[in-house]
Protein backbone atom coordinates (compact mmCIF):
# COMPACT_ATOMS: atom_id res chain seq x y z
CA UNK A 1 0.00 0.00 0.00
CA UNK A 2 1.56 3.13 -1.04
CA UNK A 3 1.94 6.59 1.25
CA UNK A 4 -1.35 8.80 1.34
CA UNK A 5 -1.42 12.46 0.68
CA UNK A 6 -1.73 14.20 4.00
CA UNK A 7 -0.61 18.02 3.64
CA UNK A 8 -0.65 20.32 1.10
CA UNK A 9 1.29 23.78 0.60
CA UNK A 10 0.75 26.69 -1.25
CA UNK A 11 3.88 29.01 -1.16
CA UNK A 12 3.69 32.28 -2.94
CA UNK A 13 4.60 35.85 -2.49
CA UNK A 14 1.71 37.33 -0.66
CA UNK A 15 0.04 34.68 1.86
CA UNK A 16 -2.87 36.84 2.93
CA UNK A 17 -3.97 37.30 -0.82
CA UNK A 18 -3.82 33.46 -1.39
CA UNK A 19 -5.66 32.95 1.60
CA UNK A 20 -8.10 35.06 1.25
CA UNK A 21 -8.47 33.54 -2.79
CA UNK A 22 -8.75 29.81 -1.77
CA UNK A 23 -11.25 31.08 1.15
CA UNK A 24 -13.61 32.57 -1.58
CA UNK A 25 -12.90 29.99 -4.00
CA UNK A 26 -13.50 26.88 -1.92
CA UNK A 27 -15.09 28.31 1.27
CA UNK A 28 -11.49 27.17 3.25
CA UNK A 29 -11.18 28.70 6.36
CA UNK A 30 -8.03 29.38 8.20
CA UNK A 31 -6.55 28.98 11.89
CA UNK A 32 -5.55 31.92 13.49
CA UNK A 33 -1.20 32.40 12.93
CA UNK A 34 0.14 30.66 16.14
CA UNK A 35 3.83 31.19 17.61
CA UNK A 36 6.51 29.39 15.52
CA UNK A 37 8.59 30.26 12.93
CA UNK A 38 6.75 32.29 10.58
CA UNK A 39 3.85 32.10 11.49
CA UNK A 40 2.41 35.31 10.75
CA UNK A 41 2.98 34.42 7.31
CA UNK A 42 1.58 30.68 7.65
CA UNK A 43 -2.20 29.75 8.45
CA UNK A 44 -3.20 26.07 8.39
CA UNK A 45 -5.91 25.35 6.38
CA UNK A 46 -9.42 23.41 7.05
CA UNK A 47 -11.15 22.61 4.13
CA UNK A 48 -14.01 20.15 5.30
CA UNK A 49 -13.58 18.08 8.62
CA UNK A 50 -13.57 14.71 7.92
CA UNK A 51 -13.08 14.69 3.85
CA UNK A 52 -9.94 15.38 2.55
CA UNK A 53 -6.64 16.77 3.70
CA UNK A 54 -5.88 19.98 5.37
CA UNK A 55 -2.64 22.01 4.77
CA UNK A 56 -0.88 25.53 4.97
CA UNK A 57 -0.55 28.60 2.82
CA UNK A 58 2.58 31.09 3.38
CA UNK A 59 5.33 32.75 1.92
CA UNK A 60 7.63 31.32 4.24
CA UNK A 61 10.92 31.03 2.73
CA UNK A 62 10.32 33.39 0.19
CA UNK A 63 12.75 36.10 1.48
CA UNK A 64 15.30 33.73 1.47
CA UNK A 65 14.89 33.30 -2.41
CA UNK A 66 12.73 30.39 -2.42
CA UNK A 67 10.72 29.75 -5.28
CA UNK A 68 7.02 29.39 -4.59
CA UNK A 69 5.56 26.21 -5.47
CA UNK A 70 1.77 24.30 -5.19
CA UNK A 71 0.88 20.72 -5.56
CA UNK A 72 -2.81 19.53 -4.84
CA UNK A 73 -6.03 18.68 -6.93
CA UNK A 74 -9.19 19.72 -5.39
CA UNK A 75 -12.51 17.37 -5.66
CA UNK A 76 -15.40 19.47 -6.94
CA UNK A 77 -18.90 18.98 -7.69
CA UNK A 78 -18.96 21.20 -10.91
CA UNK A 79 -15.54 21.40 -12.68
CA UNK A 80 -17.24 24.27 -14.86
CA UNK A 81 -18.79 25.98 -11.96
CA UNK A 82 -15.17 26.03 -10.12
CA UNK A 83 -13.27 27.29 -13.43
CA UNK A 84 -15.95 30.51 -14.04
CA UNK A 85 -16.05 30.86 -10.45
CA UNK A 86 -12.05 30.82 -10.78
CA UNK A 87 -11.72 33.43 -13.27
CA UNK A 88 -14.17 36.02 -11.29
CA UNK A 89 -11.11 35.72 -8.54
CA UNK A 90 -7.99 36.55 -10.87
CA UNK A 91 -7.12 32.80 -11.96
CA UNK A 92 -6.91 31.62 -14.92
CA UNK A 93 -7.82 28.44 -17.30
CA UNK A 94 -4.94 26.53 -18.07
CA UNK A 95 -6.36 22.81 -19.31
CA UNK A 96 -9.64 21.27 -19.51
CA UNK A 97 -11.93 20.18 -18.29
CA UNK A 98 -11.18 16.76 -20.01
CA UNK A 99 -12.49 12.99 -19.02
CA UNK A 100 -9.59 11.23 -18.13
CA UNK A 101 -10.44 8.04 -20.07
CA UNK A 102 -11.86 5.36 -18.20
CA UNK A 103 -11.46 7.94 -15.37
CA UNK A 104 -13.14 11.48 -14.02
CA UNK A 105 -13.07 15.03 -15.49
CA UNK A 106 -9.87 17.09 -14.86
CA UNK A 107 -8.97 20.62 -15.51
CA UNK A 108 -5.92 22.97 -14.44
CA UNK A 109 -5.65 26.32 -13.17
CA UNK A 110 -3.48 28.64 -12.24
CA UNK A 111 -4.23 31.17 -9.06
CA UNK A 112 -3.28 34.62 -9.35
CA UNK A 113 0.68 34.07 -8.51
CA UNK A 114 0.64 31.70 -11.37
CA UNK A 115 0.71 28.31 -9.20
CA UNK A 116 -1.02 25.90 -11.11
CA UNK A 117 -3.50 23.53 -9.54
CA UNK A 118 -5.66 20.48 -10.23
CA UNK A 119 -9.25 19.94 -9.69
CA UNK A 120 -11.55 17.20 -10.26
CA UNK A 121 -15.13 16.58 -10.74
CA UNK A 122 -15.93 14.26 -7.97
């Protein structure tokens, strides 16, 4: 049996703008910052108790030269919905939606610091 997915990141430039995109986009909500490193520019995020996995958005390490990066697909009910409701919020189209054969729709986006993401039409 192979490893599960249990975290995602999104690391960017501005956290609070990508927070407060994914909040609008797919009603996420954030934890308050608590003390650690960075953490003013970290929030966890919930997106549906029990379904899923939770994870963090930040710019941590961005100072330092980092490159930002994203890796996650989101399941949602109406790939079309998501990709209008997308481009109302500053991202953009990249692929799709397309049936995966034998498998479910797909499409890829980028958010508005040009991280691309997944969804899925679950």
């Amino acid at each position: 049996m192979g490893n599960p997915v249990v975290h995602f990141e999104v690391i960017g430039k501005d956290a609070n703008t990508l927070r407060k995109f994914y909040t609008q986009a797919f009603n996420w909500h954030f934890d308050p910052p608590s003390a650690g490193v960075n953490a003013e520019n970290y929030g966890l995020a919930q997106t549906q108790a029990g379904v899923g996995i939770d994870g963090g958005i930040g710019n941590m390490g961005a100072a330092d030269g980092y490159a930002g990066h994203v890796t996650f697909y989101v399941g949602v009910p109406d790939i079309k919905a998501a990709l209008d409701m997308i481009a109302t919020l500053g991202g953009k189209r990249v692929m799709g939606p397309e049936t995966v054969p034998g498998g479910p729709t797909i499409a890829l986006f980028t958010d508005p610091e040009d991280h691309v993401i997944g969804l899925v039409e679950t």
